[in-house]
PDB file of N, CA and C in Angstrom:
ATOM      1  N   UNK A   1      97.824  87.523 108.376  1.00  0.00           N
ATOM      2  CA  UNK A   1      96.716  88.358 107.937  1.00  0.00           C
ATOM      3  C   UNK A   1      96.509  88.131 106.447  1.00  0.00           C
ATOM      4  N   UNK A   2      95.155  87.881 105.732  1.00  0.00           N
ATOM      5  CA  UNK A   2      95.095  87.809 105.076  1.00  0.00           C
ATOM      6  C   UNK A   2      94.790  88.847 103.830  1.00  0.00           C
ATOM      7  N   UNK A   3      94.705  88.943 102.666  1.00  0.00           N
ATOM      8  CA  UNK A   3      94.613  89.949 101.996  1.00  0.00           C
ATOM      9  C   UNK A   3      92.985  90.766 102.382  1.00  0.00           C
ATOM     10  N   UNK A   4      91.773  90.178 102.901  1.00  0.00           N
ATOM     11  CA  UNK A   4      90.850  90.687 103.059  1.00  0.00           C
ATOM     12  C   UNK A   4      90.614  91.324 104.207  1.00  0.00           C
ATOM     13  N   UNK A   5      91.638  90.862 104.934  1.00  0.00           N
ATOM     14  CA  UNK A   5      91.853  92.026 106.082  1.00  0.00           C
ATOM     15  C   UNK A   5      92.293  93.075 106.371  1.00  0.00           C
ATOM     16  N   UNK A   6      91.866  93.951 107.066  1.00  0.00           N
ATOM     17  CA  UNK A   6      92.302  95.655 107.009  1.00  0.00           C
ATOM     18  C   UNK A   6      92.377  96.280 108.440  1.00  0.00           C
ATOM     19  N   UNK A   7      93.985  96.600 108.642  1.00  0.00           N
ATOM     20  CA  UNK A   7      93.783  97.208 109.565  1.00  0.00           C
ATOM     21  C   UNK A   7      93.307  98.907 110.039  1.00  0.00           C
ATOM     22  N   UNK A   8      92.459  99.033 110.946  1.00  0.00           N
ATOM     23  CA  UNK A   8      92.001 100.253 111.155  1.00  0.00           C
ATOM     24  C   UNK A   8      92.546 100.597 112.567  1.00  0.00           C
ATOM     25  N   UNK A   9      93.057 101.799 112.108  1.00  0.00           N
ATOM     26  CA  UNK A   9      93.638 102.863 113.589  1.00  0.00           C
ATOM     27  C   UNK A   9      92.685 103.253 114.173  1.00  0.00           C
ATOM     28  N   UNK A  10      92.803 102.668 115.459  1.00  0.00           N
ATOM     29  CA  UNK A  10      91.756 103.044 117.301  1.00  0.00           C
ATOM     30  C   UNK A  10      92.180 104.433 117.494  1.00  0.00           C
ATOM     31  N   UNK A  11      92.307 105.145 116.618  1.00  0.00           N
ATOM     32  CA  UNK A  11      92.432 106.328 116.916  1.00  0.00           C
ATOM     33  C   UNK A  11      91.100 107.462 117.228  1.00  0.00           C
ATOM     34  N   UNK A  12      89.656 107.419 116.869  1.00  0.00           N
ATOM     35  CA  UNK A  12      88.688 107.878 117.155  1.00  0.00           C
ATOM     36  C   UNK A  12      88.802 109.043 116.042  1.00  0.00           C
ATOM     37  N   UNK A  13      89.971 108.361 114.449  1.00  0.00           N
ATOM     38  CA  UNK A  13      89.868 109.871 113.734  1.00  0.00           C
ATOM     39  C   UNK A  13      90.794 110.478 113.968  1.00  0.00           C
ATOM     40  N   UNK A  14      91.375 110.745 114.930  1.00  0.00           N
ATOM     41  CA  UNK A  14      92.468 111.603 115.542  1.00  0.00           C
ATOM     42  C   UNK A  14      93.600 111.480 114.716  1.00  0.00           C
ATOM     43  N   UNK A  15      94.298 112.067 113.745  1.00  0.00           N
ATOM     44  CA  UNK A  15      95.801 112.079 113.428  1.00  0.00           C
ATOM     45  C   UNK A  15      96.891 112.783 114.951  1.00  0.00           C
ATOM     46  N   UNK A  16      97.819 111.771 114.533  1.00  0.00           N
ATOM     47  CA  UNK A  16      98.893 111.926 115.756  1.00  0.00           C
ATOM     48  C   UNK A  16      99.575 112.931 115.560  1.00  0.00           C
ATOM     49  N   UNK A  17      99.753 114.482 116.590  1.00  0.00           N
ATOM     50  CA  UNK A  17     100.623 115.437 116.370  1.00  0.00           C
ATOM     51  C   UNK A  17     101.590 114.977 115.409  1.00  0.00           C
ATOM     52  N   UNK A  18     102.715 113.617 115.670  1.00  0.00           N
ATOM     53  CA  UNK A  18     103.901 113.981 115.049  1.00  0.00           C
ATOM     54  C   UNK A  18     104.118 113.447 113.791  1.00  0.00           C
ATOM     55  N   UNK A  19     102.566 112.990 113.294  1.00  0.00           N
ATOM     56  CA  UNK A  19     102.638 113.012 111.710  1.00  0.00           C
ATOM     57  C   UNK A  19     102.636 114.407 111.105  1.00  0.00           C
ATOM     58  N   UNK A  20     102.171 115.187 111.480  1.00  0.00           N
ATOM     59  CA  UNK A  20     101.852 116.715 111.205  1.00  0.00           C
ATOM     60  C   UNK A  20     103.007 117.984 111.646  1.00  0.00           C
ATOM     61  N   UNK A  21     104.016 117.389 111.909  1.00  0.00           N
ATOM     62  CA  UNK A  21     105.373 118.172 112.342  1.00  0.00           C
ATOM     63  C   UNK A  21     106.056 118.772 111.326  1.00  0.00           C
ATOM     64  N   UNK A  22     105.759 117.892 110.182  1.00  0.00           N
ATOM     65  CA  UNK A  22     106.598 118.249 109.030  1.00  0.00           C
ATOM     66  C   UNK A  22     106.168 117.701 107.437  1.00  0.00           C
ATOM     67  N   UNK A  23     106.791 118.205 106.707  1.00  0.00           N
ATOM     68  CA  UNK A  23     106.358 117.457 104.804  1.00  0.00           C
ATOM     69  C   UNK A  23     107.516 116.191 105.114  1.00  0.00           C
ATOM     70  N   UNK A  24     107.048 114.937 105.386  1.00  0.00           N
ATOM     71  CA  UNK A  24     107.577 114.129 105.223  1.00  0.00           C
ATOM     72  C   UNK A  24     107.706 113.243 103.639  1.00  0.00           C
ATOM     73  N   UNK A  25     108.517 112.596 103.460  1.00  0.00           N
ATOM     74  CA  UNK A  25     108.553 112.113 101.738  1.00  0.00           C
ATOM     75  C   UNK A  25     107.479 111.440 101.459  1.00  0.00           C
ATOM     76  N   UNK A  26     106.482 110.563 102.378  1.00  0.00           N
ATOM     77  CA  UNK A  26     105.696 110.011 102.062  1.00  0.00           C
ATOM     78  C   UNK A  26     104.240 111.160 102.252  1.00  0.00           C
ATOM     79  N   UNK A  27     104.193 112.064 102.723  1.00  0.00           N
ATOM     80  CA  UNK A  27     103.683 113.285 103.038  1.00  0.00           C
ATOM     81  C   UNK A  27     103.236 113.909 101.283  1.00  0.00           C
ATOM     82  N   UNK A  28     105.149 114.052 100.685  1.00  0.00           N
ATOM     83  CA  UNK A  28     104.912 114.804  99.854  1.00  0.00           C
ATOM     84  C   UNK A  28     104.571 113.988  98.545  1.00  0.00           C
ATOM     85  N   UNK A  29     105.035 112.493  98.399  1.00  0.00           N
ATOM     86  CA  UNK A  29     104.302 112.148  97.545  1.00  0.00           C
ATOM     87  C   UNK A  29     103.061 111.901  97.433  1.00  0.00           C
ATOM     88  N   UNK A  30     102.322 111.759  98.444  1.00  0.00           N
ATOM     89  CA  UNK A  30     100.691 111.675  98.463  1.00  0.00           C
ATOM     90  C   UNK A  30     100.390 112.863  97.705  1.00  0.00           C
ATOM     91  N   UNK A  31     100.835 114.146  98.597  1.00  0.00           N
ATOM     92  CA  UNK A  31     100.513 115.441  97.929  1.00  0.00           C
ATOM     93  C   UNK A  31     100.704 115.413  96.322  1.00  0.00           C
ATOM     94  N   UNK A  32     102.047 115.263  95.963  1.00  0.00           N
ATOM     95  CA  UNK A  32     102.051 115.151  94.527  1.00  0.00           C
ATOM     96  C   UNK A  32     101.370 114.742  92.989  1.00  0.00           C
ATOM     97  N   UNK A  33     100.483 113.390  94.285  1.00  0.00           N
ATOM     98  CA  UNK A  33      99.830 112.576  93.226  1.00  0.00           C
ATOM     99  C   UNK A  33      98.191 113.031  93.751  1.00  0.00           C
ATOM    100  N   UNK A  34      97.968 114.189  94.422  1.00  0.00           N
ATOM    101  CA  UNK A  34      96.740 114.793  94.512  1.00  0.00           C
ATOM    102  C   UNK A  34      96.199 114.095  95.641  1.00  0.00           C
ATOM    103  N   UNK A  35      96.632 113.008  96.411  1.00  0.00           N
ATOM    104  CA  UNK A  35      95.923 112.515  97.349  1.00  0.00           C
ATOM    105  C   UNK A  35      95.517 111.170  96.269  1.00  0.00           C
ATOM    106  N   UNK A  36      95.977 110.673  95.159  1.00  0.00           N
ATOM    107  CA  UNK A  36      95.040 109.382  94.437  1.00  0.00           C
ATOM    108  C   UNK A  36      95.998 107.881  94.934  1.00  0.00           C
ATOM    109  N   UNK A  37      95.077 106.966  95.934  1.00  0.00           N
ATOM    110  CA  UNK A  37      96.100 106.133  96.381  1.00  0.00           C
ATOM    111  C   UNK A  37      96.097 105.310  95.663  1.00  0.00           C
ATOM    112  N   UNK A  38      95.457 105.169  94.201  1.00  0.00           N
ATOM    113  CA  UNK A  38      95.604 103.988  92.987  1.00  0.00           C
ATOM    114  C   UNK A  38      97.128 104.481  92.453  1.00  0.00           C
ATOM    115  N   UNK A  39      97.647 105.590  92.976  1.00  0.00           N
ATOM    116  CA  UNK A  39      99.369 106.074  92.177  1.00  0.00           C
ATOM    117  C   UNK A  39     100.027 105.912  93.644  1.00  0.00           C
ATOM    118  N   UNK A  40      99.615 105.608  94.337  1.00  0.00           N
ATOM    119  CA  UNK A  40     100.441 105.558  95.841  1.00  0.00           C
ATOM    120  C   UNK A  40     101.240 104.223  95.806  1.00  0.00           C
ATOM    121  N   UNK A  41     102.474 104.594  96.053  1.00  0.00           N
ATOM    122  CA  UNK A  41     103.420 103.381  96.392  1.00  0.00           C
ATOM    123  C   UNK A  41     103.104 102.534  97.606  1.00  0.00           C
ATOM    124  N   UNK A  42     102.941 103.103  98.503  1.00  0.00           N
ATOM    125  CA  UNK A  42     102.459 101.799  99.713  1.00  0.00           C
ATOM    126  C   UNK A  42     100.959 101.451  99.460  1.00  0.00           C
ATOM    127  N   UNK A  43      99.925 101.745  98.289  1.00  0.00           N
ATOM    128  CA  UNK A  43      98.761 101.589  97.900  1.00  0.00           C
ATOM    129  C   UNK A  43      99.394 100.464  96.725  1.00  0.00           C
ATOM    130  N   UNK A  44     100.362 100.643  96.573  1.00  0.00           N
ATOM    131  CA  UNK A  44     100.968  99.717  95.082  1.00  0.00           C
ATOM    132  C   UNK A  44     101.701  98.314  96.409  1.00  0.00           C
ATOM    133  N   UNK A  45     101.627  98.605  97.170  1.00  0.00           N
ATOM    134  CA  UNK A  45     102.728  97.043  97.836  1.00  0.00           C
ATOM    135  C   UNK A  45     101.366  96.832  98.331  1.00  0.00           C
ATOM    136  N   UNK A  46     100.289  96.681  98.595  1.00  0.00           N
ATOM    137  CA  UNK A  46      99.641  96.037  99.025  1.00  0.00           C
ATOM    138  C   UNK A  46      99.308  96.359 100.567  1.00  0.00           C
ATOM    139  N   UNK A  47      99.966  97.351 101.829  1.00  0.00           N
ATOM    140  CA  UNK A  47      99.800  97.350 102.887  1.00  0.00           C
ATOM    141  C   UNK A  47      98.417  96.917 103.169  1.00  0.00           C
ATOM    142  N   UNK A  48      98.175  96.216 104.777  1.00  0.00           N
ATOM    143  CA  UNK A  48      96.826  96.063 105.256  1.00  0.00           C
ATOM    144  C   UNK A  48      96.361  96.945 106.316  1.00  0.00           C
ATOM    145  N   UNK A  49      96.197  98.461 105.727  1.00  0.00           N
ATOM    146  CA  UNK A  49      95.751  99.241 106.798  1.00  0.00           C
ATOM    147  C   UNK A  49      94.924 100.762 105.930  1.00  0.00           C
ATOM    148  N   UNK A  50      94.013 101.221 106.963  1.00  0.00           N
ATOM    149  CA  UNK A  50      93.464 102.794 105.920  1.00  0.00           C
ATOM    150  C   UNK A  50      93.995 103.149 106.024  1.00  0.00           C
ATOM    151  N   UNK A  51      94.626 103.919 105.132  1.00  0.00           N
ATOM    152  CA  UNK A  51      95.650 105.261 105.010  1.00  0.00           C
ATOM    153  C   UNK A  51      95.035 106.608 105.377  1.00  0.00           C
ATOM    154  N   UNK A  52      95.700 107.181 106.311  1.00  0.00           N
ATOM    155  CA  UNK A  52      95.422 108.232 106.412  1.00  0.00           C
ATOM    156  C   UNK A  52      96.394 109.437 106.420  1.00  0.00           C
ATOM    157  N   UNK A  53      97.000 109.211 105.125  1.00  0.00           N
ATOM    158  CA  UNK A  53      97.509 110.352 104.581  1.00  0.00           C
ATOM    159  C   UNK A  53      97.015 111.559 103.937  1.00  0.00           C
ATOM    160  N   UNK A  54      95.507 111.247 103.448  1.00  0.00           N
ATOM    161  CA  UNK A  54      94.872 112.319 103.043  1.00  0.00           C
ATOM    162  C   UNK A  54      94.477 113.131 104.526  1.00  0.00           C
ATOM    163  N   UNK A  55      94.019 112.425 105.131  1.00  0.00           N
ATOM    164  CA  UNK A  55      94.012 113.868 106.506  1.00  0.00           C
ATOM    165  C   UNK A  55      95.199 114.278 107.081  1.00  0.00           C
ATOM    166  N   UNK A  56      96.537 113.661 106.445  1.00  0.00           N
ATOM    167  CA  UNK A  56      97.813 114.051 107.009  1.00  0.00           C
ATOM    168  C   UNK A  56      98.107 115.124 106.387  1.00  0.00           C
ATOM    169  N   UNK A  57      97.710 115.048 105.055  1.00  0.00           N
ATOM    170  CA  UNK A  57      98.512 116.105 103.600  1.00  0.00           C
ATOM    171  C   UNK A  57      97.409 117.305 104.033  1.00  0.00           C
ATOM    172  N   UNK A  58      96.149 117.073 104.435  1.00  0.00           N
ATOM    173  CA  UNK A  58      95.269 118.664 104.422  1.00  0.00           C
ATOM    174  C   UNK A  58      95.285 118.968 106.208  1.00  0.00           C
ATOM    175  N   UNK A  59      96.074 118.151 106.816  1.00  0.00           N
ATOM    176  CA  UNK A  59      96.656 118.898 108.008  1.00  0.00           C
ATOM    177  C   UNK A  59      97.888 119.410 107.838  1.00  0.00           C
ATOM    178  N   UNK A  60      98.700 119.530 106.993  1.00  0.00           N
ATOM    179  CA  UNK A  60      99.954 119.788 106.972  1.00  0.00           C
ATOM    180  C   UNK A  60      99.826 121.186 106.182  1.00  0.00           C
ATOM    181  N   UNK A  61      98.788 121.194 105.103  1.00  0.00           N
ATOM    182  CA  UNK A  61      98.571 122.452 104.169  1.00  0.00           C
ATOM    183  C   UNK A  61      98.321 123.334 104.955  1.00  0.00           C
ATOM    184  N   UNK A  62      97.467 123.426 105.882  1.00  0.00           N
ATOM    185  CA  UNK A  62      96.721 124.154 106.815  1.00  0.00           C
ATOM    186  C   UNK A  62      97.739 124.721 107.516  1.00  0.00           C
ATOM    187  N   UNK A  63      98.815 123.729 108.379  1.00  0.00           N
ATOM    188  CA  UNK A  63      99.558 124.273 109.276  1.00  0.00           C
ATOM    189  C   UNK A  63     100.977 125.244 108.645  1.00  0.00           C
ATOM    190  N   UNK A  64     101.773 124.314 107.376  1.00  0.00           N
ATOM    191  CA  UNK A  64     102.961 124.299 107.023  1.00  0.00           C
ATOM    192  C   UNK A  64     102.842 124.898 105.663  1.00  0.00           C
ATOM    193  N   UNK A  65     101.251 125.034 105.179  1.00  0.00           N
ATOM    194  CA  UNK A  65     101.481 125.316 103.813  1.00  0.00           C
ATOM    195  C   UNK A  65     102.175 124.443 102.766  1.00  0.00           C
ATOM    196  N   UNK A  66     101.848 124.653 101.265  1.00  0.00           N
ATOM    197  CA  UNK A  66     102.576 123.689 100.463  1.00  0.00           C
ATOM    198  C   UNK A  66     104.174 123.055 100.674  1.00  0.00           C
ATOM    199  N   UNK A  67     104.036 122.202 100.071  1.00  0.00           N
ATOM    200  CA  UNK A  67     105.797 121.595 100.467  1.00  0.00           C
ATOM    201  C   UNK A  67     106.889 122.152  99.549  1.00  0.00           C
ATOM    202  N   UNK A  68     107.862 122.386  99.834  1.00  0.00           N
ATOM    203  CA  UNK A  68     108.725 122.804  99.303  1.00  0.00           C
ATOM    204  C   UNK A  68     109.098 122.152  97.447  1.00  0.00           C
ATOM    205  N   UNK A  69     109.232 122.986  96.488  1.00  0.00           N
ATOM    206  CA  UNK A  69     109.114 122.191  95.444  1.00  0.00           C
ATOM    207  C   UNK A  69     110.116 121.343  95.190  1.00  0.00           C
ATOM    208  N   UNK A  70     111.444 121.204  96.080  1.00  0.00           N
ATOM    209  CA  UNK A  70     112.666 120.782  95.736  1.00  0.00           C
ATOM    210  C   UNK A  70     112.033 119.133  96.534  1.00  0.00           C
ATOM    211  N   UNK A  71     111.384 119.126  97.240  1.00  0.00           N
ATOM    212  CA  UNK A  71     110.850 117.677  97.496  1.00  0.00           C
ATOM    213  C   UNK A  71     110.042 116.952  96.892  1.00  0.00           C
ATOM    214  N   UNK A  72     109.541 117.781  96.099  1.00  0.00           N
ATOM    215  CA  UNK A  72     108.139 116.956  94.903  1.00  0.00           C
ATOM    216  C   UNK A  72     108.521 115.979  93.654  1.00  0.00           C
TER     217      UNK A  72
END
């Protein structure tokens, strides 16, 4: 795959229940850095896919409320 390629999740939009189970570390650093994926570490390696951690982090607020500060 080349760098101009991007993979997109056949998901129809849908986040998967068991991203949303919990503040995961990659959960809480998105949160930390406001949702900006120019400070995102897997936005910094280059992955080839949309991230959809911003609908992960404002499904998780909703359900779980903020993350614990000892993880931030």
């Amino acid at each position: 795959m080349n760098n101009s390629e991007v993979f997109i999740p056949q998901t129809n939009g849908e986040v998967s229940d068991s991203l949303t189970q919990n503040w995961t570390p990659q959960a809480c650093e998105c949160y930390s850095i406001n949702c900006n994926c120019k400070k995102c570490s897997i936005e910094i390696s280059n992955y080839s896919f949309v991230c959809q951690m911003p609908k992960i982090v404002h499904i998780l607020l909703q359900t779980h409320g903020k993350p614990q500060e000892k993880f931030l």
